[in-house]
C-alpha atoms as a PDB file:
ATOM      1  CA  UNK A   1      -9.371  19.555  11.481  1.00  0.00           C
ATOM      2  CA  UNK A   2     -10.770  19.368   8.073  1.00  0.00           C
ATOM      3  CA  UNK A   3      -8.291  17.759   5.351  1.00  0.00           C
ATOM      4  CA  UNK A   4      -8.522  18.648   1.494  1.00  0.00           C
ATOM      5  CA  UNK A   5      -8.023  17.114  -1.372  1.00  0.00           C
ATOM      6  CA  UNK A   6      -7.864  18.680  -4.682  1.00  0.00           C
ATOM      7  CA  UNK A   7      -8.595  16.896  -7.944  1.00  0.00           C
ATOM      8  CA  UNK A   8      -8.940  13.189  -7.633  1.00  0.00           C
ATOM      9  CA  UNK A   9      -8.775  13.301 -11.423  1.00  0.00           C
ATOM     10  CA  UNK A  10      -5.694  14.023 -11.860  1.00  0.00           C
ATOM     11  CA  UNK A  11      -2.408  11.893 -11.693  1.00  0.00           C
ATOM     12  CA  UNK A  12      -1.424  14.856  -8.897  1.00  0.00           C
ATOM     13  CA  UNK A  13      -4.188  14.421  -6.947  1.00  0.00           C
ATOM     14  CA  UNK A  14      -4.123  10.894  -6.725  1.00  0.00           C
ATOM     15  CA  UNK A  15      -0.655  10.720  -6.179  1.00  0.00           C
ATOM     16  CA  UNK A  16      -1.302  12.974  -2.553  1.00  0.00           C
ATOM     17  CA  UNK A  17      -4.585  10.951  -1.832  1.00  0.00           C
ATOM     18  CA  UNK A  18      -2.265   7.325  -2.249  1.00  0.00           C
ATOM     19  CA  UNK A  19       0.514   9.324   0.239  1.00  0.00           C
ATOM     20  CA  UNK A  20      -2.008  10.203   2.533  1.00  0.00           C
ATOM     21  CA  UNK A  21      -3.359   6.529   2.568  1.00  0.00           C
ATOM     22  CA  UNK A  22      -0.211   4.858   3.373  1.00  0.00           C
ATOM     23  CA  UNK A  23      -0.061   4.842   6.859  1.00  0.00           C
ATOM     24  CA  UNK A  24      -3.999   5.017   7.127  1.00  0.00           C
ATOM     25  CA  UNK A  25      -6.787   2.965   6.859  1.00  0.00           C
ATOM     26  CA  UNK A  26      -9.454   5.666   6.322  1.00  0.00           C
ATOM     27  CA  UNK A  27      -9.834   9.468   5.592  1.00  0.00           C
ATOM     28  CA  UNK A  28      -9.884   9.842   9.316  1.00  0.00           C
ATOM     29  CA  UNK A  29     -10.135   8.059  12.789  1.00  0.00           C
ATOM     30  CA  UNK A  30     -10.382   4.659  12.719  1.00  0.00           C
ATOM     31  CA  UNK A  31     -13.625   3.482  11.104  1.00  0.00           C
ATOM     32  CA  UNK A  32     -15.087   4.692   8.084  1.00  0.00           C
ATOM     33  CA  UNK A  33     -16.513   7.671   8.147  1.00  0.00           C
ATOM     34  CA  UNK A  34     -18.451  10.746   6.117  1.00  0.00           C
ATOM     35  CA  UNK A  35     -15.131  11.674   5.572  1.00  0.00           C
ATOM     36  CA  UNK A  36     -14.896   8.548   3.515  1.00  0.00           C
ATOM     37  CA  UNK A  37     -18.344   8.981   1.817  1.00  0.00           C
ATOM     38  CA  UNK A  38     -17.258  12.600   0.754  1.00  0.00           C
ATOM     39  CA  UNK A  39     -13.693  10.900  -0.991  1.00  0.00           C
ATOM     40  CA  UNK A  40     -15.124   8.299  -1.952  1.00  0.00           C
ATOM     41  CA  UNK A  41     -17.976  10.141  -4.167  1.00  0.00           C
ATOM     42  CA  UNK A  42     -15.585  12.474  -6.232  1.00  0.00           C
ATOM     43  CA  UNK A  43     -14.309   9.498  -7.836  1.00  0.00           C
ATOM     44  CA  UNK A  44     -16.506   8.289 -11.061  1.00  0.00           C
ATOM     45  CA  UNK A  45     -14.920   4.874 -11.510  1.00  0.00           C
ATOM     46  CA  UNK A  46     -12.062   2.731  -9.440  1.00  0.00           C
ATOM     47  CA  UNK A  47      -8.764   4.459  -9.456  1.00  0.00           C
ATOM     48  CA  UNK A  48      -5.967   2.819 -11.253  1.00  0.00           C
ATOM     49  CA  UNK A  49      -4.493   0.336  -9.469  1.00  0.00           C
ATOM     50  CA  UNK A  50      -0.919   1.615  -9.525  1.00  0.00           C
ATOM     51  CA  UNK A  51      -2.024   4.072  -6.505  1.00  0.00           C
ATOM     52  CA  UNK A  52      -1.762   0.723  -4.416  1.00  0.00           C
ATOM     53  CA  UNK A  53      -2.853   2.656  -1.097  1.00  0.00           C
ATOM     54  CA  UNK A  54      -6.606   4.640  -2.980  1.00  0.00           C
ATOM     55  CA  UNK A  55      -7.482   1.068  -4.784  1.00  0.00           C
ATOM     56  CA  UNK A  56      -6.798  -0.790  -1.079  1.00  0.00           C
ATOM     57  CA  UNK A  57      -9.028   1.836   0.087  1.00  0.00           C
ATOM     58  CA  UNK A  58     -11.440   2.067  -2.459  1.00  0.00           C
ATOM     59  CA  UNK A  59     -12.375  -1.355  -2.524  1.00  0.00           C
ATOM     60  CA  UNK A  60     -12.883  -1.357   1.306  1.00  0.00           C
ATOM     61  CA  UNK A  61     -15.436   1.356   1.306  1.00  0.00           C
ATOM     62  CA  UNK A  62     -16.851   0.274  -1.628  1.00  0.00           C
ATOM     63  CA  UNK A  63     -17.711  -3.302   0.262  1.00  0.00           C
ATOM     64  CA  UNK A  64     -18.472  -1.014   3.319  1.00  0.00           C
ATOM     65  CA  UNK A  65     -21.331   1.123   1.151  1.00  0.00           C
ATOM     66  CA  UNK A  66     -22.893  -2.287  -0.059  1.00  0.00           C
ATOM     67  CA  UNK A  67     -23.418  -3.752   3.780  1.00  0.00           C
ATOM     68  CA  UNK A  68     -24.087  -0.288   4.884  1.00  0.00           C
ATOM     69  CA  UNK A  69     -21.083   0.275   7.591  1.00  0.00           C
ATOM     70  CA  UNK A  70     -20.457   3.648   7.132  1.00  0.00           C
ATOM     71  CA  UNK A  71     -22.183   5.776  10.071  1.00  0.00           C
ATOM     72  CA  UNK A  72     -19.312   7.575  11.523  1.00  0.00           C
ATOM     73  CA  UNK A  73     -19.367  11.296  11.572  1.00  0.00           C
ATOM     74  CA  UNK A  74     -16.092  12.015  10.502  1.00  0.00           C
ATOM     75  CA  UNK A  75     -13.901  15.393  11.048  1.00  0.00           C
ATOM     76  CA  UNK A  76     -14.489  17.203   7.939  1.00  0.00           C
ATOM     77  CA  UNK A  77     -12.445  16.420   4.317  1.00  0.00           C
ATOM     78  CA  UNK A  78     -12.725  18.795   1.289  1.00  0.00           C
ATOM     79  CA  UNK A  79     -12.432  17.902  -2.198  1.00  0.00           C
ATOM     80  CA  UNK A  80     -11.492  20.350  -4.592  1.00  0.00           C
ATOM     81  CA  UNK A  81     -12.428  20.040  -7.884  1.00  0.00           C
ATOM     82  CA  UNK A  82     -15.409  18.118  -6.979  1.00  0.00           C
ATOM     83  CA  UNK A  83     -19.205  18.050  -6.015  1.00  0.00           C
ATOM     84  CA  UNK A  84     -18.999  18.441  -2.538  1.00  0.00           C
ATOM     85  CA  UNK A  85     -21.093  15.443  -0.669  1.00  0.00           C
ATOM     86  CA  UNK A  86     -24.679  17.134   0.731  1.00  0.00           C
ATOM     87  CA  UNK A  87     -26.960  15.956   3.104  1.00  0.00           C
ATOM     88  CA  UNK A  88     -29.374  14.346   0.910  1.00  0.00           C
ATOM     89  CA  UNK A  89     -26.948  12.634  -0.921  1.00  0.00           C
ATOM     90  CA  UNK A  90     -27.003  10.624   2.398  1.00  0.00           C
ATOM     91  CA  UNK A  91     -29.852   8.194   3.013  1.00  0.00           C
ATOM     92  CA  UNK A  92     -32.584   9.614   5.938  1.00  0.00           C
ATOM     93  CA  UNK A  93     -35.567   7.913   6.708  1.00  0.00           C
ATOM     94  CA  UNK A  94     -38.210   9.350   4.799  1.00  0.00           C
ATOM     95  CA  UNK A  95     -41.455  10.903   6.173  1.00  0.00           C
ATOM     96  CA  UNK A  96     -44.722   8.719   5.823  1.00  0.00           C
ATOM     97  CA  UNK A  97     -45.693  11.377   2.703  1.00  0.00           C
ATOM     98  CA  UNK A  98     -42.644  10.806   1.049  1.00  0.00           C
ATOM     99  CA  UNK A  99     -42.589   6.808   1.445  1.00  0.00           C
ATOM    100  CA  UNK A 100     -46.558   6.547   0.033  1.00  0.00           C
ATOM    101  CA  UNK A 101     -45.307   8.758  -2.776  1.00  0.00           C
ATOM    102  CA  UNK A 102     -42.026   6.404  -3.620  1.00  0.00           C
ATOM    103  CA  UNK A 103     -43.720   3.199  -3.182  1.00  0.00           C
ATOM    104  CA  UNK A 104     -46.495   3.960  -5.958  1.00  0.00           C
ATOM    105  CA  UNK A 105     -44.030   5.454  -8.463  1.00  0.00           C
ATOM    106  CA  UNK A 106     -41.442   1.931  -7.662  1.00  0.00           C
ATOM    107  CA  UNK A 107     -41.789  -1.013  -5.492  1.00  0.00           C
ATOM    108  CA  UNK A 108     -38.067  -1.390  -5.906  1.00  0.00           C
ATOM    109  CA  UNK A 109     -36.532   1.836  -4.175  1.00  0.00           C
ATOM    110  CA  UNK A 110     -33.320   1.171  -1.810  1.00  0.00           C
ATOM    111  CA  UNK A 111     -34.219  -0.063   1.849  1.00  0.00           C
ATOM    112  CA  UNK A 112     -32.671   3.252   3.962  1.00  0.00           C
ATOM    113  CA  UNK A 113     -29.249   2.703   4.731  1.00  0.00           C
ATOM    114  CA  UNK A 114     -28.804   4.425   7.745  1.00  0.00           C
ATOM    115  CA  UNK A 115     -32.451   4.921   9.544  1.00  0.00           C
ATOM    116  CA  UNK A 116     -34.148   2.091  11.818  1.00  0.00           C
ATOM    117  CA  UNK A 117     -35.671   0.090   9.659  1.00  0.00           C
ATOM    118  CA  UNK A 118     -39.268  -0.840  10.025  1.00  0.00           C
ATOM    119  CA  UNK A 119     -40.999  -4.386  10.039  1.00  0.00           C
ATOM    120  CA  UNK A 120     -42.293  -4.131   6.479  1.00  0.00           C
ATOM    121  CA  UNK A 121     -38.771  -2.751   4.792  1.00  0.00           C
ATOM    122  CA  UNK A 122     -36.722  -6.018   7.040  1.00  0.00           C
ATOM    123  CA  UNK A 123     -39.437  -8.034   5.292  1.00  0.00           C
ATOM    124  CA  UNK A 124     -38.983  -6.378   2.133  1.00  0.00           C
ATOM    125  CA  UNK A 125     -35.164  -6.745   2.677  1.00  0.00           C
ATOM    126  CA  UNK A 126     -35.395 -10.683   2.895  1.00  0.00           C
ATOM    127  CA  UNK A 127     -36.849 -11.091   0.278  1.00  0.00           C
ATOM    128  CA  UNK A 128     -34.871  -9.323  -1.984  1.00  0.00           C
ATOM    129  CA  UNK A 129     -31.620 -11.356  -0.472  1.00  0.00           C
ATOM    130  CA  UNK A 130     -33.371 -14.338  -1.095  1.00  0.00           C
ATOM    131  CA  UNK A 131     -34.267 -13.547  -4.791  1.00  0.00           C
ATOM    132  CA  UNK A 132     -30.749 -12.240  -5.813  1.00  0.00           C
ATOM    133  CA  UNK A 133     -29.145 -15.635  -3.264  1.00  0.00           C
ATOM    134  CA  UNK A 134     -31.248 -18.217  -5.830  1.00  0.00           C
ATOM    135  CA  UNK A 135     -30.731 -16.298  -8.917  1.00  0.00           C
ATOM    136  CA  UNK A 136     -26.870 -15.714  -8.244  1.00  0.00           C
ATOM    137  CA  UNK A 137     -24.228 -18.650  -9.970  1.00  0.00           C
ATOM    138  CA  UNK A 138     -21.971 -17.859  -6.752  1.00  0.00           C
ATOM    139  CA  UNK A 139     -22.149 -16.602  -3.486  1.00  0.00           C
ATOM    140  CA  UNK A 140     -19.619 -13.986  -2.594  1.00  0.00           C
ATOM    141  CA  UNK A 141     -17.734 -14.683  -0.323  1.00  0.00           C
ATOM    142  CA  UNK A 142     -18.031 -12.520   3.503  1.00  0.00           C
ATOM    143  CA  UNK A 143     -14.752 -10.442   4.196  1.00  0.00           C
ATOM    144  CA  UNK A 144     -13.188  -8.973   7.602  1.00  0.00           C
ATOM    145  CA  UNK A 145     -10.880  -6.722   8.470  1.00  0.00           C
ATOM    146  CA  UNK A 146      -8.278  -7.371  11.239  1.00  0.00           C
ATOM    147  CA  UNK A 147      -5.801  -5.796  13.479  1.00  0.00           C
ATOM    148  CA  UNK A 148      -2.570  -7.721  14.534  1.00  0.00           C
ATOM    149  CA  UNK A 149      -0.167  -7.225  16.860  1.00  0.00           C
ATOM    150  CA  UNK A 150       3.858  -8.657  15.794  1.00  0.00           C
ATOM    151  CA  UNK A 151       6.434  -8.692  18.525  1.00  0.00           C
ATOM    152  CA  UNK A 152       9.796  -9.084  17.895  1.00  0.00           C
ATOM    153  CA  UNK A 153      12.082 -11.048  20.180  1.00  0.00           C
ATOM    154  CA  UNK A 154      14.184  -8.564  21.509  1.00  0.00           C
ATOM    155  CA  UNK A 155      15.279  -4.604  20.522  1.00  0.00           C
ATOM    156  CA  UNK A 156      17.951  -6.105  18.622  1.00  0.00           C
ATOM    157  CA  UNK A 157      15.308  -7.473  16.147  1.00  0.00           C
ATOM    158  CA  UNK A 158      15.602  -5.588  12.776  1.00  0.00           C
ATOM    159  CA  UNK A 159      11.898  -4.081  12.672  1.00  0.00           C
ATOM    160  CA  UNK A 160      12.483  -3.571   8.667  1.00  0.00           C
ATOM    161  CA  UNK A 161      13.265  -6.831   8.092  1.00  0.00           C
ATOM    162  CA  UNK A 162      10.331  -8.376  10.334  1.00  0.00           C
ATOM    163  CA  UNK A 163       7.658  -6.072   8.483  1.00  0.00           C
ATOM    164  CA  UNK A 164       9.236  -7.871   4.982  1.00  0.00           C
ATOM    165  CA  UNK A 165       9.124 -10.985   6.440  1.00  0.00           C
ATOM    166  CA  UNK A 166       5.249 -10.731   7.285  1.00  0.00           C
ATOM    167  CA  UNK A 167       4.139  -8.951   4.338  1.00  0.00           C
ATOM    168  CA  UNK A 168       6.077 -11.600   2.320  1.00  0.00           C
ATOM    169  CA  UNK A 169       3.342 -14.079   3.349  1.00  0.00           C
ATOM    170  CA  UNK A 170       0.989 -14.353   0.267  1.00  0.00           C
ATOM    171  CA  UNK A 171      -2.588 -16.441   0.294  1.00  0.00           C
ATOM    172  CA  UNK A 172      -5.551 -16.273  -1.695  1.00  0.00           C
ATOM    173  CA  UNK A 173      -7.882 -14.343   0.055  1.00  0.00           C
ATOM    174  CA  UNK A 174      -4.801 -12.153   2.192  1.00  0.00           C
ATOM    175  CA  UNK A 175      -4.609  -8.518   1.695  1.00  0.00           C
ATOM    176  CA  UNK A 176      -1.894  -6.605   4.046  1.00  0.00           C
ATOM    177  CA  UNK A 177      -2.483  -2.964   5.014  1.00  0.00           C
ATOM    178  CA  UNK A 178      -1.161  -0.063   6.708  1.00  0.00           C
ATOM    179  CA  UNK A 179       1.501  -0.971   9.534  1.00  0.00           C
ATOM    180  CA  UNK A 180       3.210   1.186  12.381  1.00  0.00           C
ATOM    181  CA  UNK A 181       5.722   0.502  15.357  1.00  0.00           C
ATOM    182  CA  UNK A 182       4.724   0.944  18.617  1.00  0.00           C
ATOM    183  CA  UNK A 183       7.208   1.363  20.878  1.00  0.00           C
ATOM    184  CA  UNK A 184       6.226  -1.687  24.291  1.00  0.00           C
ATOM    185  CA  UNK A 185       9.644  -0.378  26.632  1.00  0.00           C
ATOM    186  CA  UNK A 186      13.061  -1.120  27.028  1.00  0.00           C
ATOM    187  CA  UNK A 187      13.798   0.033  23.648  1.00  0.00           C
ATOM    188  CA  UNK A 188      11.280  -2.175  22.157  1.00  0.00           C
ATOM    189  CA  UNK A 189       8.880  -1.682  19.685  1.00  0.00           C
ATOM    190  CA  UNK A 190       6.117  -3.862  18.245  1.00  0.00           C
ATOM    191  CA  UNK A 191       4.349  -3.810  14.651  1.00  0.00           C
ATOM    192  CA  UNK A 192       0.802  -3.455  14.519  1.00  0.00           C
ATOM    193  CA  UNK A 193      -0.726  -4.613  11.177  1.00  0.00           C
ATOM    194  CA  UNK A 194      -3.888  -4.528   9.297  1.00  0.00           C
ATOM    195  CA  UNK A 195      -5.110  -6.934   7.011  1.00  0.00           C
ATOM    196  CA  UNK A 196      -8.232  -7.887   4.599  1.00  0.00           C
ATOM    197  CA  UNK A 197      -9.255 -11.662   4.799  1.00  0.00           C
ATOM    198  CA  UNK A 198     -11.820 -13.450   2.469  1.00  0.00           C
ATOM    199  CA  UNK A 199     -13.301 -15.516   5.396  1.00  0.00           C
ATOM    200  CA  UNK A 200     -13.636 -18.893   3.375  1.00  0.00           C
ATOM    201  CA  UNK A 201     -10.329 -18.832   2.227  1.00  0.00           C
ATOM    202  CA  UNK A 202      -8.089 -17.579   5.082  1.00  0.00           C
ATOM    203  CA  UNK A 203      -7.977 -18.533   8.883  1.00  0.00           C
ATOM    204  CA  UNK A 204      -6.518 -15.898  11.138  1.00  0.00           C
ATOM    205  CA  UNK A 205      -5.378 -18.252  13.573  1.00  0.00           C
ATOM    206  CA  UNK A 206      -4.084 -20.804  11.077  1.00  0.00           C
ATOM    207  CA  UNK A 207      -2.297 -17.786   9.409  1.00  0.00           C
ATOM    208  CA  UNK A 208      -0.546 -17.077  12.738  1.00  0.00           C
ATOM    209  CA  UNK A 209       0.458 -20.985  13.497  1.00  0.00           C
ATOM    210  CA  UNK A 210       1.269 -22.242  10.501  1.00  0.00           C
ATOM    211  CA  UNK A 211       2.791 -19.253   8.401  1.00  0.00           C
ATOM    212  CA  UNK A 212       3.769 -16.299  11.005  1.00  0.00           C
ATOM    213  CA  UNK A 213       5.424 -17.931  14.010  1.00  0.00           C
ATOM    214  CA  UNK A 214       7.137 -20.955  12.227  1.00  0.00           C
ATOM    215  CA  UNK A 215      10.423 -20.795   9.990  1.00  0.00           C
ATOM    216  CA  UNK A 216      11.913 -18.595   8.012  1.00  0.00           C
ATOM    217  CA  UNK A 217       9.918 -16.467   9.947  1.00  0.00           C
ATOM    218  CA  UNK A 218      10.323 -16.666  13.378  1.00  0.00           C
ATOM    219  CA  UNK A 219      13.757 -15.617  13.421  1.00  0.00           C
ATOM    220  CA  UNK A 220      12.291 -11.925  13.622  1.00  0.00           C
ATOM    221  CA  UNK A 221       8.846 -12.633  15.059  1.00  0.00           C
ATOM    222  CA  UNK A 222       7.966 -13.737  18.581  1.00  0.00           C
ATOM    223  CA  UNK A 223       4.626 -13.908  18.830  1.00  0.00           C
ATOM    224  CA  UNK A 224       1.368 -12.553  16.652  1.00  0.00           C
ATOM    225  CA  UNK A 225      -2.214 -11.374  19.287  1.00  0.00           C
ATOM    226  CA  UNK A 226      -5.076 -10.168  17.261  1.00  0.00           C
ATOM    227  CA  UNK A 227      -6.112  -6.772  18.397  1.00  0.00           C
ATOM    228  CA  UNK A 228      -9.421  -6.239  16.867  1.00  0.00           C
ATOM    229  CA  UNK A 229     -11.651  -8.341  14.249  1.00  0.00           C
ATOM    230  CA  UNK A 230     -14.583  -6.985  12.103  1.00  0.00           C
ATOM    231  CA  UNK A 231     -16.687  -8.231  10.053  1.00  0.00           C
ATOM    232  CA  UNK A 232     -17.016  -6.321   6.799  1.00  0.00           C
END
């Protein structure tokens, strides 16, 4: 079912798109979509980051655009007030015509994001990275995104209390996301987590030893599993 949104310019609109975003990670599903593409275009510049939940989001498809990792279809998302997204605003592989027309009016159009790629453009690729890796002052840094799973020790644990306790866990490099309860049986429920991590500044298993399962926080948390971890 398609979901709207209606002026992303507005402090209304933004407000609803920030609700929406709370308990999700993206427009729909769970991978970035079209859906996300279609958002993420009616918006001219970053949104302010007081709308915690869009500027999470914004900055994770924005990283997703510049590796090319959005392929999903999606469900459908309107936005009001906007351009709606078209088809060629989404790269295609271009016919033979088309490419011998591009490459004699600029040697320096975009690699296609989403076709196969063909010897010459991976060759072309590399050699762009390379140029931009020797002529950049600093490397930036790879990020992933990861699911966790936090169980408490018993159904007597205060779930509140254990999600304050994990989000209160700061380090360069950490960003916490959307959470939910899950209920495991017997009355139990566990918290599943996502979180951002700049990968040369934050270890996912140190972050469990060291900071998760030790004092103050242990009193609520029993034990941390990662679910799922992607590179981003």
């Amino acid at each position: 079912m398609a979901v709207a949104f209606y002026d992303l310019t507005s402090a209304a609109g933004l407000k609803k798109l920030d609700d929406y975003l709370l308990s999700r990670s993206y427009i729909s599903g769970y991978q970035a979509s079209k859906d996300d593409l279609t958002v993420f275009t009616a918006f001219s510049s970053a949104p302010a980051a007081e709308y915690v939940n869009v500027s999470r989001w914004y900055t994770h498809i924005d990283a997703l655009l510049r590796i090319s990792g959005v392929e999903a279809e999606g469900c459908g998302v309107v936005v009001e007030g906007s351009a709606p997204i078209t088809k060629e605003a989404i790269a295609t592989p271009p016919s033979a015509d088309t490419k011998a027309a591009a490459d004699e009016d600029d040697d320096d159009d975009d690699v296609d994001l989403f076709g196969e790629e063909t010897e010459e453009e991976k060759k072309a690729a590399e050699e762009r990275a390379a140029t931009i890796k020797a002529s950049s002052k600093k490397k930036e840094s790879g990020k992933s995104s990861v699911l966790l799973d936090v169980k408490p020790w018993d159904d007597e644990t205060d779930m509140k209390k254990l999600e304050e306790a994990v989000r209160s866990v700061e380090m360069e490099g950490l960003f916490w996301g959307a959470s939910k309860l899950v209920p495991v049986g017997y009355g139990i429920k566990k918290m599943t987590i996502m979180l951002t991590i700049v990968d040369d500044l934050v270890s996912v298993d140190t972050l469990i030893e060291e900071r998760l399962t030790v004092e103050p926080i242990n009193e609520y948390v029993q034990s941390c599993d990662i679910v799922a971890f992607n590179k981003i």
